[in-house]
PDB file of N, CA and C in Angstrom:
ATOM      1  N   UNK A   1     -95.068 -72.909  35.292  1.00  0.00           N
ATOM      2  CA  UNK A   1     -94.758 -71.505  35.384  1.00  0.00           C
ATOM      3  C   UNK A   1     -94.579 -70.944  33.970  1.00  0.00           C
ATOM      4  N   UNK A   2     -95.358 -69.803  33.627  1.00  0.00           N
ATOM      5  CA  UNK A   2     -95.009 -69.600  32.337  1.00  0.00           C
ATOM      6  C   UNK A   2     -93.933 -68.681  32.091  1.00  0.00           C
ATOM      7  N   UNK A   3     -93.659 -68.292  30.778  1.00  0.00           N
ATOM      8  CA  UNK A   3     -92.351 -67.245  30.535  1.00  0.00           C
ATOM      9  C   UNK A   3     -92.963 -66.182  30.954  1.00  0.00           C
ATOM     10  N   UNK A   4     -91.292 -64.743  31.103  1.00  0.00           N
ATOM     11  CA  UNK A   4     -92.086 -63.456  31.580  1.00  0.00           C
ATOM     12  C   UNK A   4     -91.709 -62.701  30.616  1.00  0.00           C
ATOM     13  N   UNK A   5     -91.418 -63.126  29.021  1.00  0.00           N
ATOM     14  CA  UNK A   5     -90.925 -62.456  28.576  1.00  0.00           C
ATOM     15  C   UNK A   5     -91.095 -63.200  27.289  1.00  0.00           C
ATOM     16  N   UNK A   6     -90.750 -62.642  25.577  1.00  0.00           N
ATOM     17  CA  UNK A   6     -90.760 -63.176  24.375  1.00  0.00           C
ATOM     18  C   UNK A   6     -89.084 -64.293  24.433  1.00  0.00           C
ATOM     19  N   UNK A   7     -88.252 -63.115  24.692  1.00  0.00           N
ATOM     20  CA  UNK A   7     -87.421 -63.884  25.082  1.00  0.00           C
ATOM     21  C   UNK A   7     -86.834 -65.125  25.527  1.00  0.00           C
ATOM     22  N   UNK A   8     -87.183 -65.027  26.603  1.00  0.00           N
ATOM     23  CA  UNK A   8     -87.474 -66.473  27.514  1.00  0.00           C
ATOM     24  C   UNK A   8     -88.070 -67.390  26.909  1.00  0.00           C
ATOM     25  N   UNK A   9     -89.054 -67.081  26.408  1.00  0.00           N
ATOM     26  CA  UNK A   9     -90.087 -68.718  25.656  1.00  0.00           C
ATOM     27  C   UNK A   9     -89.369 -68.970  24.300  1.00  0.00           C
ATOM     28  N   UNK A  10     -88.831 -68.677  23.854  1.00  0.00           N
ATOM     29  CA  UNK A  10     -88.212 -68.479  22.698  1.00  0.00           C
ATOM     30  C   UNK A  10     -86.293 -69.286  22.470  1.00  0.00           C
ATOM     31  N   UNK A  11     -86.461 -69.094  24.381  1.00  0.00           N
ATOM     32  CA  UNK A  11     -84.910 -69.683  24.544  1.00  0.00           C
ATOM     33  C   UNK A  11     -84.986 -71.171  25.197  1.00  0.00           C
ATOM     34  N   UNK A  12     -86.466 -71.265  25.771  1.00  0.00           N
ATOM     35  CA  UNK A  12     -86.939 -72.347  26.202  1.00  0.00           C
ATOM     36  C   UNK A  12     -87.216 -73.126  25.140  1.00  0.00           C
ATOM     37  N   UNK A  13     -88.169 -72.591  24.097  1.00  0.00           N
ATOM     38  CA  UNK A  13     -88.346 -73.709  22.639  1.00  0.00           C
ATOM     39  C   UNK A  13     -87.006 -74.134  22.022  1.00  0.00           C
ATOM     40  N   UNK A  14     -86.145 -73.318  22.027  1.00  0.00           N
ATOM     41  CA  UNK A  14     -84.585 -73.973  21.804  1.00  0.00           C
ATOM     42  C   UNK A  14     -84.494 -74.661  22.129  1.00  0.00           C
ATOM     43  N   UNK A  15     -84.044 -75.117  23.674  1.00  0.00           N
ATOM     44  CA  UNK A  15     -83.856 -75.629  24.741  1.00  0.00           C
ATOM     45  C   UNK A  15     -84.558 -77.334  24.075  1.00  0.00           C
ATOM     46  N   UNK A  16     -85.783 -76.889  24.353  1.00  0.00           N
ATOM     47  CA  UNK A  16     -86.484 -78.417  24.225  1.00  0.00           C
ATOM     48  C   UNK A  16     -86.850 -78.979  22.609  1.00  0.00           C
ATOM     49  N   UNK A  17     -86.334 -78.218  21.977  1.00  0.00           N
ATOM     50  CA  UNK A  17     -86.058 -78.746  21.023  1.00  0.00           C
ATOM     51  C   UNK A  17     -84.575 -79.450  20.742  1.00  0.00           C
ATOM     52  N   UNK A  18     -83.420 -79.099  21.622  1.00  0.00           N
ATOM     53  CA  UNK A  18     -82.138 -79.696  21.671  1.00  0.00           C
ATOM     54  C   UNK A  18     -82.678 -81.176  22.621  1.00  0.00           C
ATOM     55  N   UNK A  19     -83.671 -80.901  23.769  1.00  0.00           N
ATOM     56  CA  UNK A  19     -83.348 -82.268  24.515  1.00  0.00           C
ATOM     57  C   UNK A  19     -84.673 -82.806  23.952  1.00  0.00           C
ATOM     58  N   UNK A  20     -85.244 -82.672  22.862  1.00  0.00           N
ATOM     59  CA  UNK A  20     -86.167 -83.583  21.900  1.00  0.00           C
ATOM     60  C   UNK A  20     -85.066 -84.375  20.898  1.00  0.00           C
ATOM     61  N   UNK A  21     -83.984 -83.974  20.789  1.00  0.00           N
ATOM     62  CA  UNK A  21     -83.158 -84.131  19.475  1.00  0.00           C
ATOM     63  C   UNK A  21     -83.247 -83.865  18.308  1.00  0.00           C
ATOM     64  N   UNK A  22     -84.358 -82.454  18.359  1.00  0.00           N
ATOM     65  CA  UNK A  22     -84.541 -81.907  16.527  1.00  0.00           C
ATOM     66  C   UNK A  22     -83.612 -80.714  16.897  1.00  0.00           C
ATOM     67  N   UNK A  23     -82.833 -81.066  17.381  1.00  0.00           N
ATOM     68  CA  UNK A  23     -81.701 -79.443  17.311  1.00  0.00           C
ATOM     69  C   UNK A  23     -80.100 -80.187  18.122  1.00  0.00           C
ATOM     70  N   UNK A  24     -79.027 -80.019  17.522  1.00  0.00           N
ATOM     71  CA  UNK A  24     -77.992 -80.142  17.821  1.00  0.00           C
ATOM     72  C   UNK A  24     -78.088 -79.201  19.023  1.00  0.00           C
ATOM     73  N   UNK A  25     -77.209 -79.664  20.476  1.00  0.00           N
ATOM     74  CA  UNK A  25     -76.913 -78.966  21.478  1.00  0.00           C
ATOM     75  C   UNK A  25     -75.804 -78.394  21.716  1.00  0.00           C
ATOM     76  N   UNK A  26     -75.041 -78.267  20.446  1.00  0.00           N
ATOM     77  CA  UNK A  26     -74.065 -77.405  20.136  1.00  0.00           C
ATOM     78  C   UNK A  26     -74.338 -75.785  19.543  1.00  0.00           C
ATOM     79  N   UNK A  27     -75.749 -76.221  19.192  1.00  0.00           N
ATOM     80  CA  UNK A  27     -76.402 -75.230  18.211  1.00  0.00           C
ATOM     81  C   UNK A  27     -76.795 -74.080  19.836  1.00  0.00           C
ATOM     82  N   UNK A  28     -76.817 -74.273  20.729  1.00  0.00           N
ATOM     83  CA  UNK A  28     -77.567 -73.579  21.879  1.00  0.00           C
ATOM     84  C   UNK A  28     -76.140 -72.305  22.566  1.00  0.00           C
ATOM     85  N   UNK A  29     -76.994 -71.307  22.409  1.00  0.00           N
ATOM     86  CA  UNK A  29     -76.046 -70.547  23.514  1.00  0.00           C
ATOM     87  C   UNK A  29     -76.743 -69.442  24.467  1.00  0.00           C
ATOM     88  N   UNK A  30     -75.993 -68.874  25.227  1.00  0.00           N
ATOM     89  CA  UNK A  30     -76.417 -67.965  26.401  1.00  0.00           C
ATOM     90  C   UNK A  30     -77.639 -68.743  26.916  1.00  0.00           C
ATOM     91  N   UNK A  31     -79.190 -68.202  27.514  1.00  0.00           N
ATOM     92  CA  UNK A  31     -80.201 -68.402  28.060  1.00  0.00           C
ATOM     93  C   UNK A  31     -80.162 -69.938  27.955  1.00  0.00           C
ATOM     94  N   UNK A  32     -80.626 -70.832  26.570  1.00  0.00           N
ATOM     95  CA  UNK A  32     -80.892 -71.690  25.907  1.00  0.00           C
ATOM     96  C   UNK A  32     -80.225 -72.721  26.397  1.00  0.00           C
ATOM     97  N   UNK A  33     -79.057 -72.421  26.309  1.00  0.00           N
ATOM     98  CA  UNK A  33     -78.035 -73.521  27.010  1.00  0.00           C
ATOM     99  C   UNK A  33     -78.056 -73.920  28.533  1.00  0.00           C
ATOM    100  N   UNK A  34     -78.214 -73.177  29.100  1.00  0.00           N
ATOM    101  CA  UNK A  34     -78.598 -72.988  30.714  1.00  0.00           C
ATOM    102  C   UNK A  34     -80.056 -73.730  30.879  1.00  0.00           C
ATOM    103  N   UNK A  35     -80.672 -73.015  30.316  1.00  0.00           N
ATOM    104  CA  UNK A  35     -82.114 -74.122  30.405  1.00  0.00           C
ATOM    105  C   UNK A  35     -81.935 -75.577  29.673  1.00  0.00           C
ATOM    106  N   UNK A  36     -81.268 -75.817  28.964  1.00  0.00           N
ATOM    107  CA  UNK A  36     -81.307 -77.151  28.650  1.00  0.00           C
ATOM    108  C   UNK A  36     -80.933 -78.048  29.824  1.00  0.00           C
ATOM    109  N   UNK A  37     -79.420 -77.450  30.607  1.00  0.00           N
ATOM    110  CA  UNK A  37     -78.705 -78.383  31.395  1.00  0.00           C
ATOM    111  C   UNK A  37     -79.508 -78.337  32.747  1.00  0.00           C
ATOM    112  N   UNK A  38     -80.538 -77.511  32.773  1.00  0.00           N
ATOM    113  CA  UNK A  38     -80.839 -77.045  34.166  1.00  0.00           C
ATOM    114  C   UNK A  38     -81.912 -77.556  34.506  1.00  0.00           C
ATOM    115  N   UNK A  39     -82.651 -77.378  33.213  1.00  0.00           N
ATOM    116  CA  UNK A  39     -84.265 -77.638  33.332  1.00  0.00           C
ATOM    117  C   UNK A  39     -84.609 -79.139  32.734  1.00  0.00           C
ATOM    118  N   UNK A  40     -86.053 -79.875  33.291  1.00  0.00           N
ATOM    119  CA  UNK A  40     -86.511 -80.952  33.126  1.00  0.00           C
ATOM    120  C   UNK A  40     -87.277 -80.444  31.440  1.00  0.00           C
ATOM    121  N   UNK A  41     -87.857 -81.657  30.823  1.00  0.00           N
ATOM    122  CA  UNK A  41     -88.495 -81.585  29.748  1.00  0.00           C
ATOM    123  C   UNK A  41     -90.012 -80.573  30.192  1.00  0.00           C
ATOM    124  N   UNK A  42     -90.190 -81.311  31.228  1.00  0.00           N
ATOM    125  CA  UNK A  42     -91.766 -80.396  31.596  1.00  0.00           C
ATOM    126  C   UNK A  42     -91.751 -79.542  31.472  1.00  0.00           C
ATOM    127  N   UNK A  43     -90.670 -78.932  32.212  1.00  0.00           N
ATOM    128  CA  UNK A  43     -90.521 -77.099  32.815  1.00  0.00           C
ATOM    129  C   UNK A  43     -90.398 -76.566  31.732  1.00  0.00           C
ATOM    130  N   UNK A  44     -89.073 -77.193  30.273  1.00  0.00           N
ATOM    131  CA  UNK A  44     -89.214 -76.132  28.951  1.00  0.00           C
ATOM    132  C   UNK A  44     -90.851 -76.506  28.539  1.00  0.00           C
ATOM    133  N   UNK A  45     -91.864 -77.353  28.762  1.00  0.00           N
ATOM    134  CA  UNK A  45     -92.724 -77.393  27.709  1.00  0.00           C
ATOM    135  C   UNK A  45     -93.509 -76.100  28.030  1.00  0.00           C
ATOM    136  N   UNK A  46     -93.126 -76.144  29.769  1.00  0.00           N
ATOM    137  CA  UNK A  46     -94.397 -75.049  30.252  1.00  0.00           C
ATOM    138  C   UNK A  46     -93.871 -73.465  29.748  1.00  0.00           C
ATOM    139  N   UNK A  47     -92.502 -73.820  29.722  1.00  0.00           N
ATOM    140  CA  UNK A  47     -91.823 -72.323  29.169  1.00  0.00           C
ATOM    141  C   UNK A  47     -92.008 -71.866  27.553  1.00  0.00           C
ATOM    142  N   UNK A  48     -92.087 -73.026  26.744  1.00  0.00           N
ATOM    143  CA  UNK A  48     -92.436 -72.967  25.671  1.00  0.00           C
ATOM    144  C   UNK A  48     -93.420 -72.464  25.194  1.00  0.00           C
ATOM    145  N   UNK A  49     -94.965 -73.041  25.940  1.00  0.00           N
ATOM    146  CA  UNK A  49     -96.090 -73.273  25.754  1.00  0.00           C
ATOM    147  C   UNK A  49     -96.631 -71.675  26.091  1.00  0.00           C
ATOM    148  N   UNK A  50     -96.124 -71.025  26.348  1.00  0.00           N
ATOM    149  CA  UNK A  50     -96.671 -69.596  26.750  1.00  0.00           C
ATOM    150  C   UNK A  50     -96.979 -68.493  25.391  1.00  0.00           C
ATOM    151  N   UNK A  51     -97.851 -68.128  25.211  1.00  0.00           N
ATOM    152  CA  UNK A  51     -98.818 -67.634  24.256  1.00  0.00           C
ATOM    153  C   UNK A  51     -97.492 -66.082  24.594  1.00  0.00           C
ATOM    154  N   UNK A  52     -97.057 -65.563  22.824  1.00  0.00           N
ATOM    155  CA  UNK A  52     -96.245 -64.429  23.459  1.00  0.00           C
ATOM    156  C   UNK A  52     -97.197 -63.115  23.270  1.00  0.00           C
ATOM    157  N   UNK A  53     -98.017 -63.348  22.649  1.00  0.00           N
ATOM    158  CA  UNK A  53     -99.074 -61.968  22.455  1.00  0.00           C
ATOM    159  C   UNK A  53     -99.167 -60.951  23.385  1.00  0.00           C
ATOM    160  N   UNK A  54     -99.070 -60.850  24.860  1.00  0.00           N
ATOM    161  CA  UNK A  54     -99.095 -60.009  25.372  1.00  0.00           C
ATOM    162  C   UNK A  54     -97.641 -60.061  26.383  1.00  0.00           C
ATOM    163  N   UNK A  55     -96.684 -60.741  26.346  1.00  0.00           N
ATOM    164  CA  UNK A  55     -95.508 -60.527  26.261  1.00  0.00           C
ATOM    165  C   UNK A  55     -94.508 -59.270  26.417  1.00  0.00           C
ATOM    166  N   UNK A  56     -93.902 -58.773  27.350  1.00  0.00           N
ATOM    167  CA  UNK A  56     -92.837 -57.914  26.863  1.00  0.00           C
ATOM    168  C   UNK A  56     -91.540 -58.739  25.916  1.00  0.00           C
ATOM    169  N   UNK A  57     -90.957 -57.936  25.050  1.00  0.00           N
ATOM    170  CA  UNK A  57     -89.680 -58.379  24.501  1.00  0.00           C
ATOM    171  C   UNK A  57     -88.727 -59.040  25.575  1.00  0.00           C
ATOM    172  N   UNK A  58     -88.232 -57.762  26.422  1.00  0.00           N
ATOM    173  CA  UNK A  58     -87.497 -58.454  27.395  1.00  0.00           C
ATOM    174  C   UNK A  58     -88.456 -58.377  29.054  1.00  0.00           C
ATOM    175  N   UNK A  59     -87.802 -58.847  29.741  1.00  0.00           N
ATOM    176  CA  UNK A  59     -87.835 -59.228  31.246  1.00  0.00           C
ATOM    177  C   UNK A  59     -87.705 -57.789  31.940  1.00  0.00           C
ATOM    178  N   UNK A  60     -88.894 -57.613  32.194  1.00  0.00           N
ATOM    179  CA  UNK A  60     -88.341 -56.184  33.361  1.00  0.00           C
ATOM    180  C   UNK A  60     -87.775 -56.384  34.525  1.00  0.00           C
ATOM    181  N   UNK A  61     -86.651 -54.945  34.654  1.00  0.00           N
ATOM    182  CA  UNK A  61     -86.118 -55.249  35.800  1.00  0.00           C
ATOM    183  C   UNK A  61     -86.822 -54.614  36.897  1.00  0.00           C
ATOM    184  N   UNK A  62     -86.279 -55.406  38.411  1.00  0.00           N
ATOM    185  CA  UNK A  62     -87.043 -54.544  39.215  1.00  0.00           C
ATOM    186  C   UNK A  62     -86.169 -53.471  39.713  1.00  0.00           C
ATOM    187  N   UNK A  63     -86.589 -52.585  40.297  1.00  0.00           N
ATOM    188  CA  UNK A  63     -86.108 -51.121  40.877  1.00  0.00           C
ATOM    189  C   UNK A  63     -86.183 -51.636  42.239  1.00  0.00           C
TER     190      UNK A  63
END
């Protein structure tokens, strides 16, 4: 599933960079932290792996 947002992929590369061990997991907060404890390695790669070029900044809400 990819990200829906710059955001998101951005909190996901955190993420799997803490459960790679090139990032202290102290270093993680809000989004980042939640996806670390929540999510498998796969799921951040697929969250990671998302091209942000056509990207919104944030996540729209729905109405």
């Amino acid at each position: 599933m990819p990200a829906k947002s710059k955001k998101q992929q951005m909190a996901a590369g955190a993420a799997l960079a803490a459960k790679r061990g090139k990032r202290s997991k102290s270093s993680l907060k809000g989004a980042s932290r939640g996806m670390y404890k929540s999510m498998s390695k796969k799921q951040l790669r697929e969250f990671a792996k998302t091209k942000r070029k056509k990207l919104p900044t944030k996540k729209q809400k729905k109405k």
